[in-house]
C-alpha atoms as a PDB file:
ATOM      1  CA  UNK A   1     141.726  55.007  80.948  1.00  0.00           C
ATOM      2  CA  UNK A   2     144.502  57.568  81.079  1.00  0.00           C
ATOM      3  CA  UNK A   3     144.141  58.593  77.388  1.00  0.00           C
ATOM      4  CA  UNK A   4     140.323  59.140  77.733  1.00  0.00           C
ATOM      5  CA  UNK A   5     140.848  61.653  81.103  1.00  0.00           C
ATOM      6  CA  UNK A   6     144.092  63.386  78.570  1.00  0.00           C
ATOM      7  CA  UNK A   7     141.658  63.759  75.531  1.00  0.00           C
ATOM      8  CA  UNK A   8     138.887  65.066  77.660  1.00  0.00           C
ATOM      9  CA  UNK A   9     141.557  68.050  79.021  1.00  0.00           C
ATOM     10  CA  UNK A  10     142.559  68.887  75.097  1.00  0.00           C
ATOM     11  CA  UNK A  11     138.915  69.150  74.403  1.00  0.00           C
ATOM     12  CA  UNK A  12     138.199  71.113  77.620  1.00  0.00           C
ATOM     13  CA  UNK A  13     140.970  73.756  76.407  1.00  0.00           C
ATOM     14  CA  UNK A  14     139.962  73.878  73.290  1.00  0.00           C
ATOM     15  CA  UNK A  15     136.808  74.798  74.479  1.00  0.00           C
ATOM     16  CA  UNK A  16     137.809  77.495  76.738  1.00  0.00           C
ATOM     17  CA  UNK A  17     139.454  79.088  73.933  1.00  0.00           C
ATOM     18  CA  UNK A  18     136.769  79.262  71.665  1.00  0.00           C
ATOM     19  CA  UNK A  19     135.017  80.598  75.098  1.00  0.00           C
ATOM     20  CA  UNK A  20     138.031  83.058  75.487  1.00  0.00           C
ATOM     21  CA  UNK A  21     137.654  84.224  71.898  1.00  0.00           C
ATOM     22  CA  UNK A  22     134.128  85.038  72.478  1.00  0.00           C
ATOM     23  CA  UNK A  23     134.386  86.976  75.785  1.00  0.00           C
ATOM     24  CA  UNK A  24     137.917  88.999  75.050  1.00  0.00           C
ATOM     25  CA  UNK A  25     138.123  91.774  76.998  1.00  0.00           C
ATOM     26  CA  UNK A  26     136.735  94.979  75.664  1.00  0.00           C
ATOM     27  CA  UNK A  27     138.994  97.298  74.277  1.00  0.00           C
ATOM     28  CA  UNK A  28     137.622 100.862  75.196  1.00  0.00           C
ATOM     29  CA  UNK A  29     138.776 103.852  76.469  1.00  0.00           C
ATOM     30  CA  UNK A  30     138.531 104.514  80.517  1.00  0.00           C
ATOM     31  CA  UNK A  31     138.788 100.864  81.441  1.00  0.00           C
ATOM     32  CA  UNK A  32     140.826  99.995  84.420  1.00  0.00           C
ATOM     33  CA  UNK A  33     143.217  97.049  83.428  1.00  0.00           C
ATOM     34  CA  UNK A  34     143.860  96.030  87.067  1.00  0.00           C
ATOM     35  CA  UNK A  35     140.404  95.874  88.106  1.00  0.00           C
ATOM     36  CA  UNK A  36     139.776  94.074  84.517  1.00  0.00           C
ATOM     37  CA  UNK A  37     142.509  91.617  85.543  1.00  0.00           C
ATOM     38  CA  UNK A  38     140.996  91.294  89.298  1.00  0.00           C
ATOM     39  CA  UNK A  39     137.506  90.373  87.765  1.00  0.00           C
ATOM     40  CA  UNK A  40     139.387  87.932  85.201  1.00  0.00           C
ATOM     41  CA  UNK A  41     141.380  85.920  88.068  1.00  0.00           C
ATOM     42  CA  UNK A  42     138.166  85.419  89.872  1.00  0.00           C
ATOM     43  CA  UNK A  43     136.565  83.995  87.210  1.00  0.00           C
ATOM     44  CA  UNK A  44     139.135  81.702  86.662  1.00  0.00           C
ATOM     45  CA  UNK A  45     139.711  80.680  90.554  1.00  0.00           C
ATOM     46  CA  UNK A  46     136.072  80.201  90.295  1.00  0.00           C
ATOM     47  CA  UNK A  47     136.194  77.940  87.194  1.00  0.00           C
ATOM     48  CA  UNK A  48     138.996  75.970  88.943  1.00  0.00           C
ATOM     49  CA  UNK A  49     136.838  75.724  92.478  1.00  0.00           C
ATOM     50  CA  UNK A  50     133.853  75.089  91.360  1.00  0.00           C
ATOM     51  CA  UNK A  51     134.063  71.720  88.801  1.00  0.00           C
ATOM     52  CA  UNK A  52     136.195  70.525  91.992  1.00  0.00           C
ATOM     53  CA  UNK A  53     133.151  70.797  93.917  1.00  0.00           C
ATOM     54  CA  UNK A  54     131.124  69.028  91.665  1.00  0.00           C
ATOM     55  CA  UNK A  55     133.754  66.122  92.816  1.00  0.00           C
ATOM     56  CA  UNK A  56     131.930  65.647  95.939  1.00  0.00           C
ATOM     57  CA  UNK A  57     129.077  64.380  94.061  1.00  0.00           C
ATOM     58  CA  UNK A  58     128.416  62.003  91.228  1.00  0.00           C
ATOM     59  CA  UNK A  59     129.591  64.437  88.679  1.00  0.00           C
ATOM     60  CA  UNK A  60     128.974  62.460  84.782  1.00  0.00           C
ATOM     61  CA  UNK A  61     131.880  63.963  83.145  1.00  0.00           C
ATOM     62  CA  UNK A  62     134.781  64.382  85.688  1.00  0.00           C
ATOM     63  CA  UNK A  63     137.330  64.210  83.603  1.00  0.00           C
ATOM     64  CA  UNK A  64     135.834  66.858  81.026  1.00  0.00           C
ATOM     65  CA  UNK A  65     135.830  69.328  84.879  1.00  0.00           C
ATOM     66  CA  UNK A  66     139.116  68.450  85.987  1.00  0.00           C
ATOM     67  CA  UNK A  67     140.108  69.570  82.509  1.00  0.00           C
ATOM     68  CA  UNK A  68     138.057  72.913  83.529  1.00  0.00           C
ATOM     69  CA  UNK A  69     139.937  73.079  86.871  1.00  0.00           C
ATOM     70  CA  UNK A  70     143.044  72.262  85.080  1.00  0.00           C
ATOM     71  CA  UNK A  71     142.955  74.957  83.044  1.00  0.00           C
ATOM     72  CA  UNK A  72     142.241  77.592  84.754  1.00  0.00           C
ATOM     73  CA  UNK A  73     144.937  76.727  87.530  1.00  0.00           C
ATOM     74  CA  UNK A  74     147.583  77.553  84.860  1.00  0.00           C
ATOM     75  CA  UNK A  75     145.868  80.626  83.293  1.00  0.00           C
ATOM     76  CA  UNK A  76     145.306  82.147  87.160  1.00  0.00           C
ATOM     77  CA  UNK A  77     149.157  82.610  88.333  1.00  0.00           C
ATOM     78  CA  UNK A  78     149.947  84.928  84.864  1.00  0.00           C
ATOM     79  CA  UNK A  79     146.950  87.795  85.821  1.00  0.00           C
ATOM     80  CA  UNK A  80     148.684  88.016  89.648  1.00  0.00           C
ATOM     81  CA  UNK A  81     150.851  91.036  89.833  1.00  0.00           C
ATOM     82  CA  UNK A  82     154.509  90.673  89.610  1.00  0.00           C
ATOM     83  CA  UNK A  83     156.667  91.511  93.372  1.00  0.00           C
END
């Protein structure tokens, strides 16, 4: 049972980054990196908060959305500003 739930988070990730690949942020001129980085660390505390919600319910592939929330927990801390 534990190596299903592990190969469902490697398959998750590799999703994401063939998702991240897709949706890289735009390099143009003007763009505010902070407020680029604020919009990106929502996105991924929403990724992580809602598949956890789906936990409530009778969610088919839990392990494939823990690997969702999963991954996104790690990528969040690195776009918080440094103290």
């Amino acid at each position: 049972m534990v190596h299903a739930a592990s190969s469902c988070v490697t398959s998750a990730e590799a999703w994401f980054r063939g998702v991240e690949d897709l949706y890289a942020v735009p390099d143009r001129p003007g763009l505010d990196p902070r407020r680029l980085d604020l919009y990106m660390l929502a996105m991924r505390l929403s990724l992580v908060a809602g598949p956890l919600r789906l936990f409530d319910g009778d969610s088919p592939d839990r392990a494939f959305m823990q690997g969702v929330a999963d991954h996104n927990a790690k990528q969040a801390p690195a776009l918080l500003p440094s103290v």
